[in-house]
C-alpha atoms as a PDB file:
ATOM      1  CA  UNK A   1       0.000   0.000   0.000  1.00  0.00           C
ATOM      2  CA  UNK A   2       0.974   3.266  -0.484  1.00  0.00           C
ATOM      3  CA  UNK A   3       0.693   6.866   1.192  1.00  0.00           C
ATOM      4  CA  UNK A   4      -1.754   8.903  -1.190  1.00  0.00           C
ATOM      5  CA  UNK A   5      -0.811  12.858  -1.058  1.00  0.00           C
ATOM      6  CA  UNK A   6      -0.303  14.272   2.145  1.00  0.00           C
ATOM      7  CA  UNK A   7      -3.804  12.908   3.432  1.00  0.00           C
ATOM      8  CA  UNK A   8      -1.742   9.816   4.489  1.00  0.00           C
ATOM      9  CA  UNK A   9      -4.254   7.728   3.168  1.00  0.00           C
ATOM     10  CA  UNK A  10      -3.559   3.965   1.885  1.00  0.00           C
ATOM     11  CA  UNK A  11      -4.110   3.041  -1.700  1.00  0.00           C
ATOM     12  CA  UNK A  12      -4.468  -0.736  -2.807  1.00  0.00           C
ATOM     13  CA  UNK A  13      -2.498  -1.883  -5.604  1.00  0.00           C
ATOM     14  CA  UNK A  14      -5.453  -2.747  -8.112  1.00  0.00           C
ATOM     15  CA  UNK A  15      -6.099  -2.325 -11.656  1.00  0.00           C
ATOM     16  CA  UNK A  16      -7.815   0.767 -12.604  1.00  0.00           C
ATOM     17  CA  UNK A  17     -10.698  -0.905 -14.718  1.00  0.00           C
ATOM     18  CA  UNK A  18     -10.729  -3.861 -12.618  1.00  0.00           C
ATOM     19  CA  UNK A  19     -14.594  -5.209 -13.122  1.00  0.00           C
ATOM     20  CA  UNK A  20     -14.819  -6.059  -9.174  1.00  0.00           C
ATOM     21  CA  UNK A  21     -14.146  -1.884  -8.499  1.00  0.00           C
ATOM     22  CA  UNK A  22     -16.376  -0.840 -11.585  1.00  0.00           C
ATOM     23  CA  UNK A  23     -20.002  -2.747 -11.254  1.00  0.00           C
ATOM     24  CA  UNK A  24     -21.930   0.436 -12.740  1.00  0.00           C
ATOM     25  CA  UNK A  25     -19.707   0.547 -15.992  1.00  0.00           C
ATOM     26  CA  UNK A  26     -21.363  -2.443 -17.349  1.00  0.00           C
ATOM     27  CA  UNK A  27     -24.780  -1.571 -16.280  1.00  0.00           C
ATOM     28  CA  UNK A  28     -23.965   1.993 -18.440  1.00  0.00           C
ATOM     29  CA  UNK A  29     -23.087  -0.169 -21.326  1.00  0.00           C
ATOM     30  CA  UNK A  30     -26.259  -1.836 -20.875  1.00  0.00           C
ATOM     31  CA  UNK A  31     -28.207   1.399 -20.941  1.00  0.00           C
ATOM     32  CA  UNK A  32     -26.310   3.001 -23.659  1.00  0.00           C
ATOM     33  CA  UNK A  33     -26.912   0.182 -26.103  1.00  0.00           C
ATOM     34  CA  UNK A  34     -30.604   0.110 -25.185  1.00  0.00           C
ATOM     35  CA  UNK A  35     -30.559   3.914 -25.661  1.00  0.00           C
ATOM     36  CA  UNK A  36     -28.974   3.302 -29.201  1.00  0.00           C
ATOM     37  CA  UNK A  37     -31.645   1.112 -30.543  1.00  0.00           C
ATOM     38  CA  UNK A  38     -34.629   3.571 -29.264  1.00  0.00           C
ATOM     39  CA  UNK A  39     -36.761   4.454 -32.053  1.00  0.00           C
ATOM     40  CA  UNK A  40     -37.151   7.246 -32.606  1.00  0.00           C
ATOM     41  CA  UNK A  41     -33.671   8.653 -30.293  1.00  0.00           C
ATOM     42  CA  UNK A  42     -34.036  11.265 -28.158  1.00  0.00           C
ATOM     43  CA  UNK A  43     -32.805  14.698 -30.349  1.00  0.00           C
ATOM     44  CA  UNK A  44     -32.933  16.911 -27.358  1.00  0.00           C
ATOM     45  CA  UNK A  45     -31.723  16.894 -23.882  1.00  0.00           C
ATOM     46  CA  UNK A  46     -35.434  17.138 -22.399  1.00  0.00           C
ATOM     47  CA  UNK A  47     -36.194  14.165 -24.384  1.00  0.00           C
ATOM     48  CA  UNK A  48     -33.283  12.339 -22.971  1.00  0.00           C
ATOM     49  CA  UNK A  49     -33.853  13.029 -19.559  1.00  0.00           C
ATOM     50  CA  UNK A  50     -37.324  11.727 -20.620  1.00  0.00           C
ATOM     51  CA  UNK A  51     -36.508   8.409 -21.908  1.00  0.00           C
ATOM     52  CA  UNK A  52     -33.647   7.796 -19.604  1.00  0.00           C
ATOM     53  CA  UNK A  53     -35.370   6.447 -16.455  1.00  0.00           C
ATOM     54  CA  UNK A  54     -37.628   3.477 -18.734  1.00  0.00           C
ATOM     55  CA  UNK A  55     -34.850   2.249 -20.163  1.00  0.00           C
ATOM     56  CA  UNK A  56     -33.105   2.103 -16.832  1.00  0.00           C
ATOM     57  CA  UNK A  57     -36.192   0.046 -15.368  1.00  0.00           C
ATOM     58  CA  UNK A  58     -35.742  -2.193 -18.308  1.00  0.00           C
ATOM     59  CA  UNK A  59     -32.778  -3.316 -17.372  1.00  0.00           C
ATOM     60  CA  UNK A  60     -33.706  -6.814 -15.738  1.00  0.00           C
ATOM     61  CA  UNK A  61     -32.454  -7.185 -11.959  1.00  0.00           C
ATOM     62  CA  UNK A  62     -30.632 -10.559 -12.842  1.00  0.00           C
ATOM     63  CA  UNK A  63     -28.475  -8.679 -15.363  1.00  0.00           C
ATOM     64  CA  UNK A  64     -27.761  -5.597 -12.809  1.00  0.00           C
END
């Protein structure tokens, strides 16, 4: 382990984009790829916000 800045706080020695520190990324990729087939997309940022949260509750549990 090692001292991080001056906080003296200790660091482990893991991969950056380990899968075990980054659950959520995958769960993104599921989301964005659901967003990509949406018909018709979302063309503004209202819309997005819109459409965001029923994809999200697509997702299936099992898969999160």
């Amino acid at each position: 382990m090692l001292a991080f800045s001056n906080n003296e706080m200790d660091l482990l020695l893991l991969p950056p984009l380990s899968p075990d520190l980054n659950p959520i990324e995958r769960v993104w990729g599921m989301l964005q790829n659901r967003l990509n087939s949406h018909d018709p997309h979302p063309r503004t940022a209202r819309e997005l916000r819109d459409i965001l949260p029923d994809l999200w509750h697509e997702i299936p549990q099992e898969q999160i």
